[in-house]
PDB file of N, CA and C in Angstrom:
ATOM      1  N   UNK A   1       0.840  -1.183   0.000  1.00  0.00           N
ATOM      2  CA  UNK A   1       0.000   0.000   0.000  1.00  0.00           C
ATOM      3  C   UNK A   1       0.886   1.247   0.000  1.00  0.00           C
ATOM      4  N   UNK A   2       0.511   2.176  -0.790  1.00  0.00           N
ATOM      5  CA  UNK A   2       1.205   3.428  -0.953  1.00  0.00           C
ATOM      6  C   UNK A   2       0.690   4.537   0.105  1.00  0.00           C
ATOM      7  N   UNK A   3       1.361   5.393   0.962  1.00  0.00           N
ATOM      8  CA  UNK A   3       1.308   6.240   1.569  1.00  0.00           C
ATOM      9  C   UNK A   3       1.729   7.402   1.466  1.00  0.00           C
ATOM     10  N   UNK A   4       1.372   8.929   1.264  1.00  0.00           N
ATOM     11  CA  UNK A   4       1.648  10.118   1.495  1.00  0.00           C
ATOM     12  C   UNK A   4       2.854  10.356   1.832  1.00  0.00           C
ATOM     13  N   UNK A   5       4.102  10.990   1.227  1.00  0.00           N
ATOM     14  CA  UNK A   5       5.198  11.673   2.637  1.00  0.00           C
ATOM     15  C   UNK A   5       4.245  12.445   3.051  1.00  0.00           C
ATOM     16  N   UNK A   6       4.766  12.327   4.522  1.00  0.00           N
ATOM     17  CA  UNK A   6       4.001  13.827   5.305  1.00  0.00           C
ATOM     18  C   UNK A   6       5.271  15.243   4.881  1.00  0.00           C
ATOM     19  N   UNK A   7       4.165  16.458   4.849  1.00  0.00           N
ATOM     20  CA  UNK A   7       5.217  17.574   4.303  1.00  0.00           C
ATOM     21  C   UNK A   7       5.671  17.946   5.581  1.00  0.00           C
ATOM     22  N   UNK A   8       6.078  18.680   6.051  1.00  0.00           N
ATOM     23  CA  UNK A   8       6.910  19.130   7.101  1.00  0.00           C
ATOM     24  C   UNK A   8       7.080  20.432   7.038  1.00  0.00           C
ATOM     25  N   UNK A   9       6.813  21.287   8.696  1.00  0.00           N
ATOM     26  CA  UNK A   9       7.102  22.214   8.911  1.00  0.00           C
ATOM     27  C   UNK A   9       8.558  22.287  10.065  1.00  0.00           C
ATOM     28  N   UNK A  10       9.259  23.032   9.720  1.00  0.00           N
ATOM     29  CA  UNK A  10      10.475  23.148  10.741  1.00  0.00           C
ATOM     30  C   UNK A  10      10.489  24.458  11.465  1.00  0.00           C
ATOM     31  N   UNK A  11      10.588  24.720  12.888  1.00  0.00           N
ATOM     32  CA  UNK A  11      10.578  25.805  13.676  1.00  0.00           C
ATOM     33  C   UNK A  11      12.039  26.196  13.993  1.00  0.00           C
ATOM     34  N   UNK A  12      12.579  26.908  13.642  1.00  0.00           N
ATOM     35  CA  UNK A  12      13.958  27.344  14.226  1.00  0.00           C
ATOM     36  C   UNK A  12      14.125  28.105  14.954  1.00  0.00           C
ATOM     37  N   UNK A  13      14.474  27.456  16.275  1.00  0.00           N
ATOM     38  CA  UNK A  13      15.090  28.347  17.742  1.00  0.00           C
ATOM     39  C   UNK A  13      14.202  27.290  19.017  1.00  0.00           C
ATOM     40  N   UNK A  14      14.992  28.145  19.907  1.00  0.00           N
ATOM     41  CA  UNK A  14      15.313  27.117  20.902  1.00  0.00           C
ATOM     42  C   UNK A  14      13.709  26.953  21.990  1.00  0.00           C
ATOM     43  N   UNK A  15      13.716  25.946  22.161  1.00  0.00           N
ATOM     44  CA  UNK A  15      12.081  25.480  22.581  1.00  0.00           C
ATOM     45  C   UNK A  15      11.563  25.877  24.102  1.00  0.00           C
ATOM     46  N   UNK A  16      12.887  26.492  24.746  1.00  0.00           N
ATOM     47  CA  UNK A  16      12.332  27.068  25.646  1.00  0.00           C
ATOM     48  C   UNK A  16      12.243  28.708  25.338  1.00  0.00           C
ATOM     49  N   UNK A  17      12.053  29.285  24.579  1.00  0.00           N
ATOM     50  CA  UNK A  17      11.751  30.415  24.385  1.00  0.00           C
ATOM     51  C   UNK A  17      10.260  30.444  23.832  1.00  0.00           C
ATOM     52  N   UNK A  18       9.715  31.673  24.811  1.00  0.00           N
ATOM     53  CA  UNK A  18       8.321  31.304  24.562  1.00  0.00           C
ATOM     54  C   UNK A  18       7.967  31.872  23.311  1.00  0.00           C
ATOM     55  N   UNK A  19       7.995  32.574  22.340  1.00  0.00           N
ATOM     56  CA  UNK A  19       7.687  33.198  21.274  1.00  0.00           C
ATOM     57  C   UNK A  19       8.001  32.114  19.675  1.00  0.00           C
ATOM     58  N   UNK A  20       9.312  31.097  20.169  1.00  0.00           N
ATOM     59  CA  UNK A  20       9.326  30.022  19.195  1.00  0.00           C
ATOM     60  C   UNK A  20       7.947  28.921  19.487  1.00  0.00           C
ATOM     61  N   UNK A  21       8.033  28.594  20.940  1.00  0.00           N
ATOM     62  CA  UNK A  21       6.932  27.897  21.511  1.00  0.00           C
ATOM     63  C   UNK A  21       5.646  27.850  20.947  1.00  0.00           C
ATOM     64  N   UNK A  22       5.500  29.212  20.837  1.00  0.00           N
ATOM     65  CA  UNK A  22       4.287  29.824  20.565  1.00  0.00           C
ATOM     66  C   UNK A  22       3.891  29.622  19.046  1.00  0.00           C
ATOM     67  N   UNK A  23       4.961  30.244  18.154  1.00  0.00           N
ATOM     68  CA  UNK A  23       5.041  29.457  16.823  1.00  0.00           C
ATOM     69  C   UNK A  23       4.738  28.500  16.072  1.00  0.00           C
ATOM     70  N   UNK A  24       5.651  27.267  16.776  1.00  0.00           N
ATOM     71  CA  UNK A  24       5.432  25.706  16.656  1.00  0.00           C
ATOM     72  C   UNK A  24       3.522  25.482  17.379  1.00  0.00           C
ATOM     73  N   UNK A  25       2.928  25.769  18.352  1.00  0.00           N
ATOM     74  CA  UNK A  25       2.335  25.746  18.417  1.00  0.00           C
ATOM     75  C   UNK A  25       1.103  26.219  17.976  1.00  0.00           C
ATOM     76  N   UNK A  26       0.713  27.176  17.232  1.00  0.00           N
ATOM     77  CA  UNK A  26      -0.181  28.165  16.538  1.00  0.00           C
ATOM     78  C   UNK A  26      -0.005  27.010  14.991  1.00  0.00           C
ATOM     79  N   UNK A  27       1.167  27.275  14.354  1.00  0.00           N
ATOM     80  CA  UNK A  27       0.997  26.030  12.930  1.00  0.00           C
ATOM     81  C   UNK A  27       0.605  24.861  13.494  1.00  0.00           C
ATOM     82  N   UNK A  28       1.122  24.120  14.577  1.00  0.00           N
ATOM     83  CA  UNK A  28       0.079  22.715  14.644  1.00  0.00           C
ATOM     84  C   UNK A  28      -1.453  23.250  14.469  1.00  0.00           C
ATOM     85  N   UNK A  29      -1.982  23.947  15.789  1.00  0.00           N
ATOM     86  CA  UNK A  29      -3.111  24.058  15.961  1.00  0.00           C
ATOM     87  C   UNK A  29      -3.980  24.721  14.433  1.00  0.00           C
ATOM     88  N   UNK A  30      -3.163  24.890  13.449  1.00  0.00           N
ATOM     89  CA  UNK A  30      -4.110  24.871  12.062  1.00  0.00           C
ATOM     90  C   UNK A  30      -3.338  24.105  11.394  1.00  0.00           C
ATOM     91  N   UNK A  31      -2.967  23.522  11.713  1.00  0.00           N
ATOM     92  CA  UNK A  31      -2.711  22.118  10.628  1.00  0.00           C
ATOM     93  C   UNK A  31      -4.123  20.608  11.356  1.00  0.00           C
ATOM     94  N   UNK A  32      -4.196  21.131  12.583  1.00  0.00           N
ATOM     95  CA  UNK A  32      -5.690  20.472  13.535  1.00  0.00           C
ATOM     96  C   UNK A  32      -7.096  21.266  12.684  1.00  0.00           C
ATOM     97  N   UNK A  33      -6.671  22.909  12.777  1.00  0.00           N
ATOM     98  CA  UNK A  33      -8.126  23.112  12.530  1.00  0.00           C
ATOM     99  C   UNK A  33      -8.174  23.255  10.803  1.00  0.00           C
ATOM    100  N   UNK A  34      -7.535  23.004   9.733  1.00  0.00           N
ATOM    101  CA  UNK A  34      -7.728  22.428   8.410  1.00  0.00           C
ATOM    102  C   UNK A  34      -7.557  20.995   7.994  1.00  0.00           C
ATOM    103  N   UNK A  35      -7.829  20.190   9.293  1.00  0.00           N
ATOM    104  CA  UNK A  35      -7.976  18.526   8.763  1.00  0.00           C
ATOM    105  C   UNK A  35      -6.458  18.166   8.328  1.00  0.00           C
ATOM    106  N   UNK A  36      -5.511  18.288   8.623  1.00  0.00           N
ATOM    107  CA  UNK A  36      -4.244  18.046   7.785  1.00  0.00           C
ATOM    108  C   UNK A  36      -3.409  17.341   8.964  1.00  0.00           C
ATOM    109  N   UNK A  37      -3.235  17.764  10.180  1.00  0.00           N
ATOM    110  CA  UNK A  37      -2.354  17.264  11.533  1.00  0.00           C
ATOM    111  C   UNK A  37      -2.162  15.474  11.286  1.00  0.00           C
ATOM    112  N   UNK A  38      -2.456  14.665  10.077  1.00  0.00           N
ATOM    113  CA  UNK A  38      -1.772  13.707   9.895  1.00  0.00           C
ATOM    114  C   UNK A  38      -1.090  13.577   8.498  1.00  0.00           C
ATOM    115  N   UNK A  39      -0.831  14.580   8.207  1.00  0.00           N
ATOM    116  CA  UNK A  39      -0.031  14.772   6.699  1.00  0.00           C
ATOM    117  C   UNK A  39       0.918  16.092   6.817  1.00  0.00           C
ATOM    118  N   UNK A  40       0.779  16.629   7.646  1.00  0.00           N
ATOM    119  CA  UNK A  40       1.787  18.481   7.751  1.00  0.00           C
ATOM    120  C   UNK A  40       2.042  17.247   9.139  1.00  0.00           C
ATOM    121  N   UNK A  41       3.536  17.876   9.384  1.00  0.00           N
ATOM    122  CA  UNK A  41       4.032  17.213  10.698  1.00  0.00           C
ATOM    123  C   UNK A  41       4.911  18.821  11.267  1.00  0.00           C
ATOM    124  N   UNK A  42       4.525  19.484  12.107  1.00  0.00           N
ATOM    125  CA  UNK A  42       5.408  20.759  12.665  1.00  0.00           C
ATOM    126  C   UNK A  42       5.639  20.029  13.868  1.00  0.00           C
ATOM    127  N   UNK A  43       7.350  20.606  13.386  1.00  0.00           N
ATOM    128  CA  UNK A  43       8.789  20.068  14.563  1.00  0.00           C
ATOM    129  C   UNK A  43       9.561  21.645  14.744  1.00  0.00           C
ATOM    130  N   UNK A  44      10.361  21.664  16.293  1.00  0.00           N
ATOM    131  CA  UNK A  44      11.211  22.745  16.703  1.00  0.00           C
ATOM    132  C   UNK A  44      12.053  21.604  16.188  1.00  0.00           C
ATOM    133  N   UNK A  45      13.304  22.610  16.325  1.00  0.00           N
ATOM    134  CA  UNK A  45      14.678  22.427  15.608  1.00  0.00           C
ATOM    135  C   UNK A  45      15.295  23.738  16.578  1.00  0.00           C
ATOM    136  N   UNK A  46      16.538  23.145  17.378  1.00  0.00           N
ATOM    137  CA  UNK A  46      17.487  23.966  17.938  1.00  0.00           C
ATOM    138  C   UNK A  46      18.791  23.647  17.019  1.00  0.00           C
ATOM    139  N   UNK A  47      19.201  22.848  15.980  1.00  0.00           N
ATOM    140  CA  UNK A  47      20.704  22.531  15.611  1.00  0.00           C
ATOM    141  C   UNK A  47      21.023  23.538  15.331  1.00  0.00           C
ATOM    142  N   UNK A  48      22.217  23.583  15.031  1.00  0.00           N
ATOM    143  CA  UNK A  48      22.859  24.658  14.668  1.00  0.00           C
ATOM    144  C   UNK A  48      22.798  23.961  12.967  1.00  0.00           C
ATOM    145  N   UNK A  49      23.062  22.880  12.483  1.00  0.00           N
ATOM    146  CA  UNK A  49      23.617  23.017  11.418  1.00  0.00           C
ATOM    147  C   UNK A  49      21.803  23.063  10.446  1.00  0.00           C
ATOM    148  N   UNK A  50      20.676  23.124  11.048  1.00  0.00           N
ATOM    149  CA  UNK A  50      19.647  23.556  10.416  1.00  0.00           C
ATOM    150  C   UNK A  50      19.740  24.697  10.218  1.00  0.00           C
ATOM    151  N   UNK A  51      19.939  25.708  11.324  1.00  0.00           N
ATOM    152  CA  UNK A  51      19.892  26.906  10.806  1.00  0.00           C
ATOM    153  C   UNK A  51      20.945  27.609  10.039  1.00  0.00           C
ATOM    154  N   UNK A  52      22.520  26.967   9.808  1.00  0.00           N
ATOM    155  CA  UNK A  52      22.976  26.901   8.941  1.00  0.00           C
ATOM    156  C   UNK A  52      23.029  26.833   7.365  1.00  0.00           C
ATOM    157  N   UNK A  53      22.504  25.340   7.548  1.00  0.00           N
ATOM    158  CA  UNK A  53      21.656  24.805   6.453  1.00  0.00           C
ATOM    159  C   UNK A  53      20.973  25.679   5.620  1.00  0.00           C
ATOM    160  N   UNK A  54      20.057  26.994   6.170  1.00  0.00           N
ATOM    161  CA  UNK A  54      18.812  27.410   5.330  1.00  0.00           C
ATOM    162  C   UNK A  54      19.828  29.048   5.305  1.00  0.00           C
ATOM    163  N   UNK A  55      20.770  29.351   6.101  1.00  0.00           N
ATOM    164  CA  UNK A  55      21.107  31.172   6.335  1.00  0.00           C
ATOM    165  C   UNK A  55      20.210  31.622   7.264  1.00  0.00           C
ATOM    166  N   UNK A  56      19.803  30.844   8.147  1.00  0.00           N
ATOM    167  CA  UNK A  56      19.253  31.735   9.138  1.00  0.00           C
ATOM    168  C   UNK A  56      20.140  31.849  10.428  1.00  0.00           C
ATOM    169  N   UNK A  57      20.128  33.245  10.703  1.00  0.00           N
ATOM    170  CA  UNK A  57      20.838  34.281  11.676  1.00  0.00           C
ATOM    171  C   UNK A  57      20.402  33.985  12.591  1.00  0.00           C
ATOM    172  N   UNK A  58      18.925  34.927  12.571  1.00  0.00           N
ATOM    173  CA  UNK A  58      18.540  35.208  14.053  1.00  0.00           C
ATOM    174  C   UNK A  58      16.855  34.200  14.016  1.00  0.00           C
ATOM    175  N   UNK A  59      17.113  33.908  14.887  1.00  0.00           N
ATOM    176  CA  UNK A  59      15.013  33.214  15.197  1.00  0.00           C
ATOM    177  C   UNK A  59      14.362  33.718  15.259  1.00  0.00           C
ATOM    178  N   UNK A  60      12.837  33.549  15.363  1.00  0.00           N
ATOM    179  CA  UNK A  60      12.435  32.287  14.447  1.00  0.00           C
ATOM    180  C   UNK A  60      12.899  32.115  13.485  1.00  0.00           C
ATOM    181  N   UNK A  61      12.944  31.043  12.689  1.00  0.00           N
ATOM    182  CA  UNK A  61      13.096  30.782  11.204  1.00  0.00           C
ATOM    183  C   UNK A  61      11.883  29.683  11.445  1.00  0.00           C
ATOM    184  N   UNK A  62      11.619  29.561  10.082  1.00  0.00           N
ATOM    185  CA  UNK A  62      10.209  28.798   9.642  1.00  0.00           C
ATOM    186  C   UNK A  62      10.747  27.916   8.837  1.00  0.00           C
ATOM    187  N   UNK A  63      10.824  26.583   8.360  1.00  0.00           N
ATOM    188  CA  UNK A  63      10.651  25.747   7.056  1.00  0.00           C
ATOM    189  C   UNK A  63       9.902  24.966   6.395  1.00  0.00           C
ATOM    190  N   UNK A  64       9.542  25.264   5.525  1.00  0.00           N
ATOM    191  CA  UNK A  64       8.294  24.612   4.888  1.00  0.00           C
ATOM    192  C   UNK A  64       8.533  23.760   3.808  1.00  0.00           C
ATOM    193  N   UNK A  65       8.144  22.855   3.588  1.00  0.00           N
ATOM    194  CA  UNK A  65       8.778  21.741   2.981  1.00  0.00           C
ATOM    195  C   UNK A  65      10.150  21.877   2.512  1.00  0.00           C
ATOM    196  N   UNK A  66      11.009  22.043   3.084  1.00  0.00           N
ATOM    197  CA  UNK A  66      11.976  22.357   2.783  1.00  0.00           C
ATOM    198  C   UNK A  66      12.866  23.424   2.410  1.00  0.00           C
ATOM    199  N   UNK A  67      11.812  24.664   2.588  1.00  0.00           N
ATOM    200  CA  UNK A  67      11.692  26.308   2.129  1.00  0.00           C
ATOM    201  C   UNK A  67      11.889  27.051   3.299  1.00  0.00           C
ATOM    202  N   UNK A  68      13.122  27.866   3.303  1.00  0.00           N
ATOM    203  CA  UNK A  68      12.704  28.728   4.044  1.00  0.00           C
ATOM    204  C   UNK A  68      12.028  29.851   3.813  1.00  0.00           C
ATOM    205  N   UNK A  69      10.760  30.195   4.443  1.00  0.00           N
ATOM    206  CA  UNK A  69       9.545  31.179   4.289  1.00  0.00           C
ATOM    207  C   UNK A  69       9.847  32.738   5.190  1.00  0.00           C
ATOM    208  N   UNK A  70      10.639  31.925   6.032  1.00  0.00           N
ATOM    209  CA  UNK A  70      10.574  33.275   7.425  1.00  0.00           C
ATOM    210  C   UNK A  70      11.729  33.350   8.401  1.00  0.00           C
ATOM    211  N   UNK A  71      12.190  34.595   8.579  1.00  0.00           N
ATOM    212  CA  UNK A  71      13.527  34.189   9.334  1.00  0.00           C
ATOM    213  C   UNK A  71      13.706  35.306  10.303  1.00  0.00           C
ATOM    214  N   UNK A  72      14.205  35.487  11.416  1.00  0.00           N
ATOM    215  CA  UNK A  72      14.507  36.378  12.353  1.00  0.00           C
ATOM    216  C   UNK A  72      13.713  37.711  12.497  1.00  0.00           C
ATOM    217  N   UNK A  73      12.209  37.099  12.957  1.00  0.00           N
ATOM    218  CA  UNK A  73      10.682  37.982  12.749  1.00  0.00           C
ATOM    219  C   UNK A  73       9.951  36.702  13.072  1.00  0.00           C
ATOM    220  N   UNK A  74       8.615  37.824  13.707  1.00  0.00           N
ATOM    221  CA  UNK A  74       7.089  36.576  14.052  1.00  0.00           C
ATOM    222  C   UNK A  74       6.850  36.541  12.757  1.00  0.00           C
ATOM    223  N   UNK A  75       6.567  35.491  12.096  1.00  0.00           N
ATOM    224  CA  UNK A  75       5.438  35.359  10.685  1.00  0.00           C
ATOM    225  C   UNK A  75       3.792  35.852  11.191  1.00  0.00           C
ATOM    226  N   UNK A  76       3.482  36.536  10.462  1.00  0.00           N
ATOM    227  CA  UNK A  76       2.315  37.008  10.698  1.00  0.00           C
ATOM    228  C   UNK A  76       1.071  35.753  10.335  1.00  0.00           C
ATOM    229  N   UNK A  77       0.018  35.663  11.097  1.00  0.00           N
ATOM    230  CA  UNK A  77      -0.904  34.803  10.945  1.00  0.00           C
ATOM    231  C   UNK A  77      -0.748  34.512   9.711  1.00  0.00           C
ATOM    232  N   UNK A  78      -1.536  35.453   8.867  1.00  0.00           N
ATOM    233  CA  UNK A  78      -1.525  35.426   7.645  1.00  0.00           C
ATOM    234  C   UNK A  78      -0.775  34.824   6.793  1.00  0.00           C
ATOM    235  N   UNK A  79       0.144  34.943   6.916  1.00  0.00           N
ATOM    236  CA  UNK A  79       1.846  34.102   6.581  1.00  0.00           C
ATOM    237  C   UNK A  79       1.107  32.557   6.736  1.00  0.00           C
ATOM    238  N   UNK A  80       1.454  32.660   7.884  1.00  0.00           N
ATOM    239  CA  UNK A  80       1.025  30.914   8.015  1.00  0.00           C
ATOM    240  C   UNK A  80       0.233  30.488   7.695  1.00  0.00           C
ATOM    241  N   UNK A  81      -0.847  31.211   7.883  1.00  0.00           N
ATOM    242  CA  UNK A  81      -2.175  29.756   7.098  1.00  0.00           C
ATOM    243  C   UNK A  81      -2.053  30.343   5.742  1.00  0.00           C
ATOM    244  N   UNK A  82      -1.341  31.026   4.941  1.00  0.00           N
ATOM    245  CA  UNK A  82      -1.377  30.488   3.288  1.00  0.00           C
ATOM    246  C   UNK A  82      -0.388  29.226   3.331  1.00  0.00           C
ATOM    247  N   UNK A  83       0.635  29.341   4.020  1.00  0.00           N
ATOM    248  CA  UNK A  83       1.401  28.171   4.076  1.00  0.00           C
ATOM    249  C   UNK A  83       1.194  27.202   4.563  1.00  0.00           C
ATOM    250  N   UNK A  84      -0.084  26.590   5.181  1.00  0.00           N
ATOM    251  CA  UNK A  84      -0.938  25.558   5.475  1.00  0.00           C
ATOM    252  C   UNK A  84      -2.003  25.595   4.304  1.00  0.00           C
ATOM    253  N   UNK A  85      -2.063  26.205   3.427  1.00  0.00           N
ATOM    254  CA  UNK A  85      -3.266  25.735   2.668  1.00  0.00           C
ATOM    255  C   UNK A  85      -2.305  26.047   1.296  1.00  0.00           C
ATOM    256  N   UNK A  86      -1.243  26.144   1.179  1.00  0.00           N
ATOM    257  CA  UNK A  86      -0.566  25.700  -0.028  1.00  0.00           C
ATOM    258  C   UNK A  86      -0.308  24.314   0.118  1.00  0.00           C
ATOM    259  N   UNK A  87       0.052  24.095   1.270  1.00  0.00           N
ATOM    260  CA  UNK A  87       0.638  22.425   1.456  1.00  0.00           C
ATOM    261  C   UNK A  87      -0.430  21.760   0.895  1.00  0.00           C
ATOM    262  N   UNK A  88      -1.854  22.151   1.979  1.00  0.00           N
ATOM    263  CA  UNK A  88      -2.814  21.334   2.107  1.00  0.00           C
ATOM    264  C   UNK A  88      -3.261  20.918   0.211  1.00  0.00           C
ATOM    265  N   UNK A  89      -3.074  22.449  -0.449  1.00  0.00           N
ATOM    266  CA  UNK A  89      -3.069  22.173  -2.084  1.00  0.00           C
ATOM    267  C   UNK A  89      -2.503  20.879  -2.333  1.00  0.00           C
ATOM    268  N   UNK A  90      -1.479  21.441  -2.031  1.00  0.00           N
ATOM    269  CA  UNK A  90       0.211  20.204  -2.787  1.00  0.00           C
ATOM    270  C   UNK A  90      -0.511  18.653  -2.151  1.00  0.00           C
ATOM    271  N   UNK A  91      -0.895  18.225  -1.003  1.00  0.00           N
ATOM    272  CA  UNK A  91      -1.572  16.912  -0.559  1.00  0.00           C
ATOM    273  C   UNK A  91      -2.546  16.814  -1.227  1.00  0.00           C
ATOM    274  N   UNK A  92      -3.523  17.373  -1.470  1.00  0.00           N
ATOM    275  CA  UNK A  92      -4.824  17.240  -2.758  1.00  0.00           C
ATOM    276  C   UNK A  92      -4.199  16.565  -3.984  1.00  0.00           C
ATOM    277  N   UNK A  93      -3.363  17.447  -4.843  1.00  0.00           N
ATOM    278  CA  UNK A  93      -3.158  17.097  -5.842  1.00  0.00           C
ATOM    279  C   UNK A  93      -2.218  15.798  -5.864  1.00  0.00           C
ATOM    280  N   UNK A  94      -1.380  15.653  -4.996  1.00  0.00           N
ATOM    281  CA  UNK A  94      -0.533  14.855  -5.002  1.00  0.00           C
ATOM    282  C   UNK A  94      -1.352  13.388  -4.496  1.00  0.00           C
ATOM    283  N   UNK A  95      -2.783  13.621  -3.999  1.00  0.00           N
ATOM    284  CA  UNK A  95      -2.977  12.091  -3.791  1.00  0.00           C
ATOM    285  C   UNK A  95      -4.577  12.238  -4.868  1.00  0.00           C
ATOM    286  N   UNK A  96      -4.545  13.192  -5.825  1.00  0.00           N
ATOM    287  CA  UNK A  96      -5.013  12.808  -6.530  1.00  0.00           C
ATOM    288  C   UNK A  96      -4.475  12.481  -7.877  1.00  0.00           C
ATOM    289  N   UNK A  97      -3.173  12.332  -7.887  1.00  0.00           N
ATOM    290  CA  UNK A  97      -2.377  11.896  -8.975  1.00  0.00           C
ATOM    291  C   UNK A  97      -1.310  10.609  -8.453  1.00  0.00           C
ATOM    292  N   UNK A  98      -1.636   9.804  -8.088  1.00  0.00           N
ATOM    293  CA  UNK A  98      -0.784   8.658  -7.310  1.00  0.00           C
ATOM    294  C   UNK A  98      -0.049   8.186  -8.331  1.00  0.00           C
ATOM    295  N   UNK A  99      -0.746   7.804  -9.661  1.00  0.00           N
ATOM    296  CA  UNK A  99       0.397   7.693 -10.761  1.00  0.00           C
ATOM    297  C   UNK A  99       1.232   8.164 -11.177  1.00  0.00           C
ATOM    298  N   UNK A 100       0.881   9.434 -11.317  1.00  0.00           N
ATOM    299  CA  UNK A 100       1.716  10.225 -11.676  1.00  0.00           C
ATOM    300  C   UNK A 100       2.948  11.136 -10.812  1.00  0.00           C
ATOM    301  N   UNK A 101       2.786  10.828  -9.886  1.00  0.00           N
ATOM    302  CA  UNK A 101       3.636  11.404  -8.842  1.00  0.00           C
ATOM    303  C   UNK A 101       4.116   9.859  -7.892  1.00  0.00           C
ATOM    304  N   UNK A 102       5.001   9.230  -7.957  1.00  0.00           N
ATOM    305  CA  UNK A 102       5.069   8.164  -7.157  1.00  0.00           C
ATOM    306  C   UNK A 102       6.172   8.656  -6.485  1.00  0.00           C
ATOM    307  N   UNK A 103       7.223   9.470  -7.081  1.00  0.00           N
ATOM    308  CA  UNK A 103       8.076  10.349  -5.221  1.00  0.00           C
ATOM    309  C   UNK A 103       7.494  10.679  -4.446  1.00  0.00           C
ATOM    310  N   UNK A 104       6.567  10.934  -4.342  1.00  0.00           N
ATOM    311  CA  UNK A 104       5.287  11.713  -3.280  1.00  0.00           C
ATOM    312  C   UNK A 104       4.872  10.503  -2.498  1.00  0.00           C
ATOM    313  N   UNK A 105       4.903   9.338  -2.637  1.00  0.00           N
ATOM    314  CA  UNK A 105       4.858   8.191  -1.810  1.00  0.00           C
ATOM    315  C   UNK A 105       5.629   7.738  -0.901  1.00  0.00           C
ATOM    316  N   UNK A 106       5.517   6.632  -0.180  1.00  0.00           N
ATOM    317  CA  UNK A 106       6.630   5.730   0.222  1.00  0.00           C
ATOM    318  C   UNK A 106       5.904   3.964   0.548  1.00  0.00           C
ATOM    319  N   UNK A 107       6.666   3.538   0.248  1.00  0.00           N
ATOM    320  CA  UNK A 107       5.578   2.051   0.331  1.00  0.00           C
ATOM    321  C   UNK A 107       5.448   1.937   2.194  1.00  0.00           C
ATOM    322  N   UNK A 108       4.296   1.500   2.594  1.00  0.00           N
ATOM    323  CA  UNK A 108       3.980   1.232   3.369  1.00  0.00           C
ATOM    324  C   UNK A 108       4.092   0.044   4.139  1.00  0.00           C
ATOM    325  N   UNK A 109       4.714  -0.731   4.986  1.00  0.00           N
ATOM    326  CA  UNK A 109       4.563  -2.518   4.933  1.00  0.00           C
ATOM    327  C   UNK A 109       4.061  -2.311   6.404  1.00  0.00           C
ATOM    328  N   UNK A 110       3.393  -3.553   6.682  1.00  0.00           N
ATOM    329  CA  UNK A 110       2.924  -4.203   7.895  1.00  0.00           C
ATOM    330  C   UNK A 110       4.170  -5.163   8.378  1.00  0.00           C
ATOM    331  N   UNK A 111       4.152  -4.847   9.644  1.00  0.00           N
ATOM    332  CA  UNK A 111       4.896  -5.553  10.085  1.00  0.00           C
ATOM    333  C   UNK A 111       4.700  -6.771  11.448  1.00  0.00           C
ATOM    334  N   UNK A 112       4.542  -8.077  10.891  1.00  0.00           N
ATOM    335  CA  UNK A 112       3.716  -8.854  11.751  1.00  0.00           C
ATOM    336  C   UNK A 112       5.158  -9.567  12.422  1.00  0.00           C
ATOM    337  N   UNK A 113       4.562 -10.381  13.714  1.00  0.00           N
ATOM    338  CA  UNK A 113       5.248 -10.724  14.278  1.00  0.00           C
ATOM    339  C   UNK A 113       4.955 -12.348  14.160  1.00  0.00           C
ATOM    340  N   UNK A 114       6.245 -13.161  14.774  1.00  0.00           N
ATOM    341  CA  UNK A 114       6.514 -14.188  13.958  1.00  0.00           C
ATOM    342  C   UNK A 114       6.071 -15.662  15.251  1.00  0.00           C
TER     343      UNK A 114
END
């Protein structure tokens, strides 16, 4: 059986600061309230070599499937839920084209015990 990648949001900066906190938390809670919280997966990220990785300086930084969207600034609401309902696009189309998109998968197996 074929399964969805889940897309991924990345939070950059450190998880005891309440304003990243707050961040990571506000994108779950609409990735809950647009039906998606089992296909969008939002994770904090303290590494250094993530925020490397993208050129981000100062925190927050945001990543969206792999994009950085936002960097050393709050993203404004607004910000975010287009970037929950672009994804949520990209999951539409992508599982309404299963043929045609099979990177967008990953095989699924059961794993029984013996």
């Amino acid at each position: 059986m074929l399964k969805l990648r889940k897309k991924k949001i990345v939070v950059l900066g450190m998880a005891f600061v309440d304003e990243n906190k707050n961040l990571k938390d506000y994108l779950r809670d609409l990735t809950i309230s647009r039906d998606v919280q089992d296909k969008i997966e939002v994770v904090q990220s303290q590494e250094l070599l993530e925020f490397l990785k993208h050129g981000v300086v100062l925190a927050p930084g945001v990543i969206v499937d792999g994009k950085l969207k936002s960097a050393g600034r709050q993203p404004t609401k607004a910000e975010m839920e287009e970037w929950i309902k672009l994804l949520k696009n990209e999951i539409k189309k992508a599982e309404d084209s299963i043929d045609n998109n099979p990177e967008d998968y990953i095989e699924e197996t059961e794993i029984t015990s013996i």
